[in-house]
N, C-alpha and C. Protein backbone atom coordinates (compact mmCIF):
# COMPACT_ATOMS: atom_id res chain seq x y z
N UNK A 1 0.84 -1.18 0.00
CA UNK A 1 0.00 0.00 0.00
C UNK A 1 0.88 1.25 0.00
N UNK A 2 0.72 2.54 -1.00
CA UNK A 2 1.31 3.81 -0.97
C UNK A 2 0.27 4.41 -0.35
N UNK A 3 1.49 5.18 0.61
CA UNK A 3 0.65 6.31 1.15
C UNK A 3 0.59 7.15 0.29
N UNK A 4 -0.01 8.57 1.10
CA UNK A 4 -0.26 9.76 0.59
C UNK A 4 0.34 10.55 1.38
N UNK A 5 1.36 11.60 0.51
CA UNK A 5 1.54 12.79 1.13
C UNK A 5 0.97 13.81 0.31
N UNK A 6 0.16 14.53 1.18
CA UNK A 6 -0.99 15.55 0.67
C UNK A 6 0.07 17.33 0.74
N UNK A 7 -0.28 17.20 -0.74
CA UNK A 7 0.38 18.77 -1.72
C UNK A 7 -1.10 19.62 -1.75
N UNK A 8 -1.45 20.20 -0.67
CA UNK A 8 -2.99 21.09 -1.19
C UNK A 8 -2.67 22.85 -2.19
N UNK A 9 -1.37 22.65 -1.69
CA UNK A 9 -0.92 23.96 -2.46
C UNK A 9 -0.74 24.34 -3.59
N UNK A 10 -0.66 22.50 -3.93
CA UNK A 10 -0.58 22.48 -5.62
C UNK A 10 -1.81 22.42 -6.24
N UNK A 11 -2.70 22.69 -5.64
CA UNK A 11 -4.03 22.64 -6.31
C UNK A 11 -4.34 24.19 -6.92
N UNK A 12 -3.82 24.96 -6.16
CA UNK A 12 -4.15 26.30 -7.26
C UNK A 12 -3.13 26.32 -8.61
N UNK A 13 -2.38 25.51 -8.58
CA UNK A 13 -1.46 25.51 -10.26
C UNK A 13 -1.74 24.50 -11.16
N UNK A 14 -2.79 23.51 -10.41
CA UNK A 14 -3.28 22.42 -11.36
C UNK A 14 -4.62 22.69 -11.47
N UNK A 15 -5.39 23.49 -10.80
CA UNK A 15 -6.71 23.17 -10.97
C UNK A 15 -7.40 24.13 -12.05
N UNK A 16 -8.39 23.87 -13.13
CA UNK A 16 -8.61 24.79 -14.26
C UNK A 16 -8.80 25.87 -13.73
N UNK A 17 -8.26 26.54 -15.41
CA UNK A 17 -7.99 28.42 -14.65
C UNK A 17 -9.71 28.90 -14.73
N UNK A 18 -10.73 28.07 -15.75
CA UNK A 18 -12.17 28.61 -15.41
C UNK A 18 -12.41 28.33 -14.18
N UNK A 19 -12.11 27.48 -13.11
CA UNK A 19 -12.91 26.76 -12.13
C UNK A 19 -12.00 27.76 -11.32
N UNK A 20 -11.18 28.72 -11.31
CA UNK A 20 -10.21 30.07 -10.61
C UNK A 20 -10.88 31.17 -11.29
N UNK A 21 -11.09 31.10 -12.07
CA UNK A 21 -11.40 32.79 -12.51
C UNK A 21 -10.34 33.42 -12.86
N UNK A 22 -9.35 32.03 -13.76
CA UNK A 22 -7.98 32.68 -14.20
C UNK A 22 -7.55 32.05 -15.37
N UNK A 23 -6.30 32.47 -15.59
CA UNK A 23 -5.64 32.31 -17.26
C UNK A 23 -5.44 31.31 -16.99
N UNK A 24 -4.74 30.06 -18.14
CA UNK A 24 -4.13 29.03 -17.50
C UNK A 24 -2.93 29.05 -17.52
N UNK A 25 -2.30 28.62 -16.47
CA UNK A 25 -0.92 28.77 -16.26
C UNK A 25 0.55 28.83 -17.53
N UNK A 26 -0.02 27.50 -18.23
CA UNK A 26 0.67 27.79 -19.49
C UNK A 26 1.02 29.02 -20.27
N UNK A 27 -0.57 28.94 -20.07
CA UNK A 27 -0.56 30.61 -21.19
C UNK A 27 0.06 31.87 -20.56
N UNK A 28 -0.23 31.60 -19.16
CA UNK A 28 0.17 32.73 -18.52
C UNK A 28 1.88 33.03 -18.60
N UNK A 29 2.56 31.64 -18.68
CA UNK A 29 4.05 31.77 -18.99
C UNK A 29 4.00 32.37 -20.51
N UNK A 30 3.32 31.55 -21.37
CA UNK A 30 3.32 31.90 -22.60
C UNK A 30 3.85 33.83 -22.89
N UNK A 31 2.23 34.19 -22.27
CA UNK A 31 2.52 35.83 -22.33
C UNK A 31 3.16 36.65 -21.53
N UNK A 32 3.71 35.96 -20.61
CA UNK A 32 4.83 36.88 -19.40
C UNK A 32 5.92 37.09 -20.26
N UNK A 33 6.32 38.47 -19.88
CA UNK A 33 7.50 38.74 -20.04
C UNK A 33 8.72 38.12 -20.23
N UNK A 34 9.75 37.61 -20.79
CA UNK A 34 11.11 37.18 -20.85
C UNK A 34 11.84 37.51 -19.49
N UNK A 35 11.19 38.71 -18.90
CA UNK A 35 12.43 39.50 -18.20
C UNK A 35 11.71 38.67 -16.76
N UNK A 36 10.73 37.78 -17.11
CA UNK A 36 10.01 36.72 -15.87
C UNK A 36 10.40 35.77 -16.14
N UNK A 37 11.73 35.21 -16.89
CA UNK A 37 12.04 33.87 -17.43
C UNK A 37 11.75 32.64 -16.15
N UNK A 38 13.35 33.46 -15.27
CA UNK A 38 13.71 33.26 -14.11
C UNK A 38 12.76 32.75 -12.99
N UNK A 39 11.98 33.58 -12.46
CA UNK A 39 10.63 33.51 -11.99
C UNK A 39 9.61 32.39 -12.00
N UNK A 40 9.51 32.38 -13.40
CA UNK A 40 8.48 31.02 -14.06
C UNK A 40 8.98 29.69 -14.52
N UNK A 41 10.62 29.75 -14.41
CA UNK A 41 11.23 28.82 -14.15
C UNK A 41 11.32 28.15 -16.48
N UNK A 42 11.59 29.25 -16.81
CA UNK A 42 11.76 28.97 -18.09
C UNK A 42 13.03 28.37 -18.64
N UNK A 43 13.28 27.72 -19.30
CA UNK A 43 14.69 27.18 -19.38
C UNK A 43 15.20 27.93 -20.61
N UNK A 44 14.02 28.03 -22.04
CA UNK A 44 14.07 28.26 -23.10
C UNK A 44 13.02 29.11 -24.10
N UNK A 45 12.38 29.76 -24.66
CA UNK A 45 11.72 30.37 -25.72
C UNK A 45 11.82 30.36 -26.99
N UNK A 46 10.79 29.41 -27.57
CA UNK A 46 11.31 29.23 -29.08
C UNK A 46 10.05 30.11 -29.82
N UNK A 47 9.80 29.88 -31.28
CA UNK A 47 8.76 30.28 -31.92
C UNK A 47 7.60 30.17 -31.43
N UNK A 48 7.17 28.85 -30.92
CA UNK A 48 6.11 28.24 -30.81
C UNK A 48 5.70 27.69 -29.65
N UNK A 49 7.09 27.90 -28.95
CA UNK A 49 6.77 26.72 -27.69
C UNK A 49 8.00 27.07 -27.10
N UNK A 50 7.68 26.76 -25.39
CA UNK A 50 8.89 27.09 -24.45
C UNK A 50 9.05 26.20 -23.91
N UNK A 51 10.58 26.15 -23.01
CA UNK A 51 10.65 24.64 -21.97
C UNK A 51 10.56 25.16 -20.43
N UNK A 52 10.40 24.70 -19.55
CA UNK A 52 9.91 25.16 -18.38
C UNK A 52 10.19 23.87 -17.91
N UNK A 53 10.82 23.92 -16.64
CA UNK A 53 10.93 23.18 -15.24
C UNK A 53 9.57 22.93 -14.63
N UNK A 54 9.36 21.39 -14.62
CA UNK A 54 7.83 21.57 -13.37
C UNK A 54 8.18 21.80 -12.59
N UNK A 55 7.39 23.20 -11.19
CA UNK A 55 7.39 23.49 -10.52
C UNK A 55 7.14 22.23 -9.39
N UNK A 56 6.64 21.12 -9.32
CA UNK A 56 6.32 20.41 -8.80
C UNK A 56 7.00 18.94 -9.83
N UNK A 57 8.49 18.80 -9.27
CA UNK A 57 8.78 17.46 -10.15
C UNK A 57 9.50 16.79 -9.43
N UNK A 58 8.90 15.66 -10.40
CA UNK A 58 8.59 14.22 -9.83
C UNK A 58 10.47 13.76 -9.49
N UNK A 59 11.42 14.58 -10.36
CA UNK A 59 12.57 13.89 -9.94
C UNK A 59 13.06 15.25 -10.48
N UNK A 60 14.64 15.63 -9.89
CA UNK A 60 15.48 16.68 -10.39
C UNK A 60 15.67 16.60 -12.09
N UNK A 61 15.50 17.74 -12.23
CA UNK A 61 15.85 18.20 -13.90
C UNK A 61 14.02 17.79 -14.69
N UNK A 62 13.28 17.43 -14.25
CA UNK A 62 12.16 17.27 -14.52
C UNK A 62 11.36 18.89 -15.30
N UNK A 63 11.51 17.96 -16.72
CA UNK A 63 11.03 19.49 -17.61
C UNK A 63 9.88 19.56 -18.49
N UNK A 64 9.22 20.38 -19.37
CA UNK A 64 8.29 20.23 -19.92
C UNK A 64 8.63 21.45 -21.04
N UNK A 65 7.62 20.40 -22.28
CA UNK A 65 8.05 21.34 -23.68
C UNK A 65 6.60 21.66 -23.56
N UNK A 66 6.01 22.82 -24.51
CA UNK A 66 5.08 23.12 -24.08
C UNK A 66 4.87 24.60 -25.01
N UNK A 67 3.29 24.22 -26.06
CA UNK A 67 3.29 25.09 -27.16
C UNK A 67 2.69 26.56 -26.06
N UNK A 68 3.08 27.49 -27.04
CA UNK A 68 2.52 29.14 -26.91
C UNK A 68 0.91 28.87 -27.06
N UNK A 69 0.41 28.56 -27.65
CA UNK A 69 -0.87 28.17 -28.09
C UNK A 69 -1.69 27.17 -27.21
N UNK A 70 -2.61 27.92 -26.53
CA UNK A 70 -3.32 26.87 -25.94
C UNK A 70 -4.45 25.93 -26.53
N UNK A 71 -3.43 24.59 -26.78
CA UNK A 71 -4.80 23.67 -27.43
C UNK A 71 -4.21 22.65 -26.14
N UNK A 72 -5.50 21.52 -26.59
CA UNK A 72 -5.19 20.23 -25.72
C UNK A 72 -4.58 18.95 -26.06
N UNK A 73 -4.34 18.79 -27.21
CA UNK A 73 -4.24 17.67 -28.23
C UNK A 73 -3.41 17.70 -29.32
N UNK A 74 -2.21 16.58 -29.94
CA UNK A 74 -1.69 16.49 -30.75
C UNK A 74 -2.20 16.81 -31.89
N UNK A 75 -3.58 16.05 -32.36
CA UNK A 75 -3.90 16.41 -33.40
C UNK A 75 -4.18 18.36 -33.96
N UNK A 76 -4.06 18.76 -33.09
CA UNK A 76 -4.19 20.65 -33.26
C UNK A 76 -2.85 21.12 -33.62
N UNK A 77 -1.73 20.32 -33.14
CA UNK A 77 -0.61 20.87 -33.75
C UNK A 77 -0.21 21.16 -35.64
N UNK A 78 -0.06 22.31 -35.88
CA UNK A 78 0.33 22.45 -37.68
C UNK A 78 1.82 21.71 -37.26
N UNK A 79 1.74 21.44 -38.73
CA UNK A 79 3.75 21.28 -39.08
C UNK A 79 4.55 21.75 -38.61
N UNK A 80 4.51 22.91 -38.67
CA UNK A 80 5.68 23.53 -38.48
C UNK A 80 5.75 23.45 -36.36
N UNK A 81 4.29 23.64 -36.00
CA UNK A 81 4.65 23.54 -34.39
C UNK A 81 5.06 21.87 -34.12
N UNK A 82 4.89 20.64 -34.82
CA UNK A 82 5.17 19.54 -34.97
C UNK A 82 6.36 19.93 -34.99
N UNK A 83 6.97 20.28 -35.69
CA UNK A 83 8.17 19.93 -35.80
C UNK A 83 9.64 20.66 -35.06
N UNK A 84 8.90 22.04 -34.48
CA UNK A 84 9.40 22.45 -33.84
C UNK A 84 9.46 21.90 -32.46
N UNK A 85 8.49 21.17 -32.29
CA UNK A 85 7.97 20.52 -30.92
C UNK A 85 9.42 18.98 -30.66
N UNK A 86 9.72 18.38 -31.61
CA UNK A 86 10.38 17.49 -31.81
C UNK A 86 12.16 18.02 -31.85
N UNK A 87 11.79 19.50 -32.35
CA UNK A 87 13.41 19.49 -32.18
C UNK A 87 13.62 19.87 -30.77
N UNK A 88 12.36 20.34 -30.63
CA UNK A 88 12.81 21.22 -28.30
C UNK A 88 13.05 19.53 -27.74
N UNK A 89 12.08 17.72 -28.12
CA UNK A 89 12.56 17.41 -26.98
C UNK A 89 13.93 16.88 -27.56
N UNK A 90 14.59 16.92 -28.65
CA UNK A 90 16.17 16.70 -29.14
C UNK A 90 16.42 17.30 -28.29
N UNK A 91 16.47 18.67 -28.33
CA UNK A 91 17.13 19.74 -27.39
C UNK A 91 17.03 19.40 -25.95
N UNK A 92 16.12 18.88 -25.74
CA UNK A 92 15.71 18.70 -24.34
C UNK A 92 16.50 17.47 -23.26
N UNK A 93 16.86 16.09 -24.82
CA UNK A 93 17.74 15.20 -24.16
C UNK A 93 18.85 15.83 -23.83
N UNK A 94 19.67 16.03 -25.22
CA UNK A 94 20.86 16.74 -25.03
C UNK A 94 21.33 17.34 -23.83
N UNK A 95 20.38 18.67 -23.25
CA UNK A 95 20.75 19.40 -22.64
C UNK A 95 20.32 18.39 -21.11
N UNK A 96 19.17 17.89 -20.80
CA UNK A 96 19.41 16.72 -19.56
C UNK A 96 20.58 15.79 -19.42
N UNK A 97 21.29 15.27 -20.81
CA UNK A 97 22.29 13.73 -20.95
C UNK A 97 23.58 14.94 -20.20
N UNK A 98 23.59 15.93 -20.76
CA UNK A 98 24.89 16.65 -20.75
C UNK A 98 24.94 17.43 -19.12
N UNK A 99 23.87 18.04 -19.05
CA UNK A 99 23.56 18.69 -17.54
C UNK A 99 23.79 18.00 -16.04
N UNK A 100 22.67 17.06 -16.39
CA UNK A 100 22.27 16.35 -15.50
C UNK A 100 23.18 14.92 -15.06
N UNK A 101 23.47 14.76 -16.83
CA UNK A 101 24.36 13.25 -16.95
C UNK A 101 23.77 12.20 -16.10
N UNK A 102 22.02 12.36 -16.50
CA UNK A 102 21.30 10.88 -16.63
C UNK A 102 21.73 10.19 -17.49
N UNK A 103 21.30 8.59 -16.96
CA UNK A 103 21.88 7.12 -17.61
C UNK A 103 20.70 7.03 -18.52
N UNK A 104 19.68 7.59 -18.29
CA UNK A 104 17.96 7.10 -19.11
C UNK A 104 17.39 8.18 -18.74
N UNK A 105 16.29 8.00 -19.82
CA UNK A 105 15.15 9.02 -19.66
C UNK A 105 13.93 9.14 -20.07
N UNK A 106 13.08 9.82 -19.31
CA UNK A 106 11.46 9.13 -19.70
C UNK A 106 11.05 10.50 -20.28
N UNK A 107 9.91 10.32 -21.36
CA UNK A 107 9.03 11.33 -22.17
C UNK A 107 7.87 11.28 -22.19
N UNK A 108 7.36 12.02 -22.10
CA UNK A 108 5.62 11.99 -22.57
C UNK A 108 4.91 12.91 -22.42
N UNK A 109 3.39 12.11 -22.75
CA UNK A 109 2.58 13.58 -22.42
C UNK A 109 1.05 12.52 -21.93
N UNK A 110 0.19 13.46 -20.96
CA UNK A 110 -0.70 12.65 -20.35
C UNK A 110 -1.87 14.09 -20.86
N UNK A 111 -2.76 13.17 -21.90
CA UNK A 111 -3.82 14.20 -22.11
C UNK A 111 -4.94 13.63 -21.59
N UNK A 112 -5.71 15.32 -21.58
CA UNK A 112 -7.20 15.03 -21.04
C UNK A 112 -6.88 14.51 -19.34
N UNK A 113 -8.37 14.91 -18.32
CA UNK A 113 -7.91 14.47 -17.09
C UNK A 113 -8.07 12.80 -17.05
N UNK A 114 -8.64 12.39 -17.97
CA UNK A 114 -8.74 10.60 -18.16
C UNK A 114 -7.30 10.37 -18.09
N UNK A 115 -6.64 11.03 -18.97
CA UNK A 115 -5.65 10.34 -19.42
C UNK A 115 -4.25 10.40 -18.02
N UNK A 116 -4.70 11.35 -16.89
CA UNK A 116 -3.81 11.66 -15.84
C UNK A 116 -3.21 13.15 -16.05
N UNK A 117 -3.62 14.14 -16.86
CA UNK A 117 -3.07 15.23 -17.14
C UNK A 117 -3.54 16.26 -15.85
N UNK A 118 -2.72 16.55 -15.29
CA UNK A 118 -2.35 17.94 -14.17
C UNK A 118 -3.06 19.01 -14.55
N UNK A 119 -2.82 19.35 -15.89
CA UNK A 119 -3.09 20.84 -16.69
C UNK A 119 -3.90 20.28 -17.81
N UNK A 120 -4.97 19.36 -17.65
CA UNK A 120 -5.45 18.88 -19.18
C UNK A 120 -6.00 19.59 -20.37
N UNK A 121 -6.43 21.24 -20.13
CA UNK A 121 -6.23 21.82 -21.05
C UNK A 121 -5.33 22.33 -21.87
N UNK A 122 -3.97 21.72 -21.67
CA UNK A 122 -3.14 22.39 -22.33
C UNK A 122 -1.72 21.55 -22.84
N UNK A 123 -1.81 21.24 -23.76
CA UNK A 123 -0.79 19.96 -24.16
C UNK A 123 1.20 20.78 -24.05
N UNK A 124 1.22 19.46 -23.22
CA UNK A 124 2.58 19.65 -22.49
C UNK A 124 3.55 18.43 -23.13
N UNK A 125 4.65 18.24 -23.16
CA UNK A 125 5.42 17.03 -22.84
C UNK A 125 6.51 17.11 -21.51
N UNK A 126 6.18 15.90 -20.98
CA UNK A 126 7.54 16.10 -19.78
C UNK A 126 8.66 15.31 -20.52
N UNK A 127 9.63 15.51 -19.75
CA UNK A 127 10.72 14.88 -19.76
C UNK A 127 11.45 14.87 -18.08
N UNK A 128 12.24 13.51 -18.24
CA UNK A 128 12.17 13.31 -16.59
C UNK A 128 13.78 12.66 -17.30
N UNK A 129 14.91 13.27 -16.88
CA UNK A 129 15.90 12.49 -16.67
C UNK A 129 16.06 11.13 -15.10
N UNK A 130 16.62 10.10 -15.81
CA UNK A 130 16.61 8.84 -14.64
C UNK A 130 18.03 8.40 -14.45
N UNK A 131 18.41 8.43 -13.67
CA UNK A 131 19.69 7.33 -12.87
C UNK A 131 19.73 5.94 -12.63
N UNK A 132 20.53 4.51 -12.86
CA UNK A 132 20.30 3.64 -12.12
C UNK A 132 20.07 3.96 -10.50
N UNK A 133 18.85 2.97 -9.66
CA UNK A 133 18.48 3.03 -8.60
C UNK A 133 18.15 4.39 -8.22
N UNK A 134 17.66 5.71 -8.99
CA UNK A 134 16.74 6.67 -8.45
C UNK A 134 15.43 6.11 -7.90
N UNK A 135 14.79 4.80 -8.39
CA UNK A 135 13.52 4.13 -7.39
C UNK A 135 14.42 3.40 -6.21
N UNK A 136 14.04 3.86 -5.17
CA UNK A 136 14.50 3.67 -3.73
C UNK A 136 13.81 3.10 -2.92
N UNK A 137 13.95 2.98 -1.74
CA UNK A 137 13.44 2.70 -0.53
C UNK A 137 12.35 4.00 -0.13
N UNK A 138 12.58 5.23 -0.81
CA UNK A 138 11.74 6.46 -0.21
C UNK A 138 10.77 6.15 -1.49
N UNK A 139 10.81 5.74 -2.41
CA UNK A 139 9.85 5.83 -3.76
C UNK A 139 9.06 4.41 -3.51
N UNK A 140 9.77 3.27 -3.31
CA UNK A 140 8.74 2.21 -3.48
C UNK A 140 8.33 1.63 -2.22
N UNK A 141 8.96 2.04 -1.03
CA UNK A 141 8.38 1.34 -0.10
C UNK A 141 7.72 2.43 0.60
N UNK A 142 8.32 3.68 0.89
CA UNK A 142 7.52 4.66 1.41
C UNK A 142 7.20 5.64 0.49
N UNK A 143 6.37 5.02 -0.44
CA UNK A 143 5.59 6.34 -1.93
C UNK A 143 5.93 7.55 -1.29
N UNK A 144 7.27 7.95 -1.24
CA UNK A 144 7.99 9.58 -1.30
C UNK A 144 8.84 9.60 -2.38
N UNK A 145 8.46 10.46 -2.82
CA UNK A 145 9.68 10.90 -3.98
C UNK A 145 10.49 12.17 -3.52
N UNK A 146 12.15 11.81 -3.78
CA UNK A 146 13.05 12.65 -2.90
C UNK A 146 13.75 13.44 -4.32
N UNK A 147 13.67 14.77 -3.89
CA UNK A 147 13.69 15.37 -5.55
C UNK A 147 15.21 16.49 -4.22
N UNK A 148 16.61 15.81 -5.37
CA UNK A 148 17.83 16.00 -4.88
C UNK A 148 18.44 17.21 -5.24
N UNK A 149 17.67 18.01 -6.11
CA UNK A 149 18.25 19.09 -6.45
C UNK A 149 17.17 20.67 -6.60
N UNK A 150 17.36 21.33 -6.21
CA UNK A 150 16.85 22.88 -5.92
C UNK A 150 16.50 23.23 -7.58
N UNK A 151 14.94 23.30 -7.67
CA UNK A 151 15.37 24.38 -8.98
C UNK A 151 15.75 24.90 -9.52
N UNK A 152 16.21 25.81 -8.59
CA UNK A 152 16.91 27.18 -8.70
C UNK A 152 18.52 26.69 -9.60
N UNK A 153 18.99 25.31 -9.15
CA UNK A 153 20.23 25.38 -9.35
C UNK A 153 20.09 24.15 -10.61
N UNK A 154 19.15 23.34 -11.23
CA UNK A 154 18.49 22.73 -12.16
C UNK A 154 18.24 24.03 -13.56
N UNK A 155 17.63 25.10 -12.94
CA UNK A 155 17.82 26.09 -14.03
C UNK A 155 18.75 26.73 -14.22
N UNK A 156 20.23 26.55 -13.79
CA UNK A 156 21.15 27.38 -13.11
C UNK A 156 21.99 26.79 -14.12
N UNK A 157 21.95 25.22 -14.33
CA UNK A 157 22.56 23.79 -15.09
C UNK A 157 21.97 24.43 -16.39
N UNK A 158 20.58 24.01 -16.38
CA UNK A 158 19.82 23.37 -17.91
C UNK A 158 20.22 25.11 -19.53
N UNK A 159 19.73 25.96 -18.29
CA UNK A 159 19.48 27.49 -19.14
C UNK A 159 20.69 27.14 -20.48
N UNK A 160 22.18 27.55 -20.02
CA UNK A 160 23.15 27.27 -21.30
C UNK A 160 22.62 26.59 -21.93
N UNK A 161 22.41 25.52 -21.87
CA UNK A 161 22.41 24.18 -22.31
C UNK A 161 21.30 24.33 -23.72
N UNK A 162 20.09 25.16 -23.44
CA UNK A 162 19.32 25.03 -24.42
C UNK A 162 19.87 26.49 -25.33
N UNK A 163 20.84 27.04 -24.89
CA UNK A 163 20.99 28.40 -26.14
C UNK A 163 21.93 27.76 -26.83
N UNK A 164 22.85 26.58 -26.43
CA UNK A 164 23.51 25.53 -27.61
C UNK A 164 22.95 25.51 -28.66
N UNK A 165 23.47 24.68 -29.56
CA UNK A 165 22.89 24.03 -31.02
C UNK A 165 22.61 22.54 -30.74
N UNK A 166 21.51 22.11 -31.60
CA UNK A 166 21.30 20.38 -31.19
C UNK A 166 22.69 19.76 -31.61
């Protein structure tokens, strides 16, 4: 049996921005300022789409690509955000294999709230760099996840990393 350790704080950054009487968070990075990179925990700004640190992640270096455009679903993406979308998560290994110097690494995206999505209006991909034995004794026997590194110093790593070339 996993317990629960109860995050109620994270419910105002996951819960829909209609059901707040607010923007949704995405978007809200979307249209903030550059000079709020820092702040909102941006790693990168491309045409179409930015990378951003989850504020709430599941393991250090834990990131997300994530269009300007708020839709919910792959199929809404044009070409060109397709394909821009594919070179951020290139960019995105790279700069985790090299940063972080994970052994593995997990991708995806969880749409719709069926599907387990946090933010289900708004199509994201994570990326989660992994280590041999990051599942522990705090992850599988006591459902805690021990997240080893400070944002602050995860964006401190990743930022260079994405003004590189793939």
């Amino acid at each position: 049996m996993t317990d629960r350790l109860w995050a109620p704080w994270r419910y105002d950054y996951v819960s829909s921005p209609e059901e707040k009487g607010r923007k949704c968070v995405f978007c809200s990075i979307a249209s903030d300022d550059s000079r709020n990179d820092r702040k909102n925990l941006v790693l990168f700004r491309g045409e179409k789409f930015f990378v951003v640190l989850n504020r709430y992640p599941y393991i250090n270096g834990h990131l997300m690509i994530v269009p300007c455009r708020h839709i919910s679903d792959m199929g809404s993406l044009d070409n060109d955000e397709m394909s821009e979308m594919m070179a951020l998560v290139k960019k995105a290994e790279n700069a985790l294999r090299k940063g972080m110097k994970c052994q593995g690494m997990n991708g995806g995206w969880n749409m719709g709230s069926a599907g387990g999505a946090g933010i289900p209006g708004h199509l994201h991909i994570h990326m989660l760099p992994r280590w041999g034995g990051d599942t522990n004794f705090m992850t599988t026997v006591g459902g805690i996840r021990v997240v080893s590194q400070s944002l602050e110093k995860a964006l401190e790593i990743l930022t260079p990393l994405f003004r590189e070339s793939c």
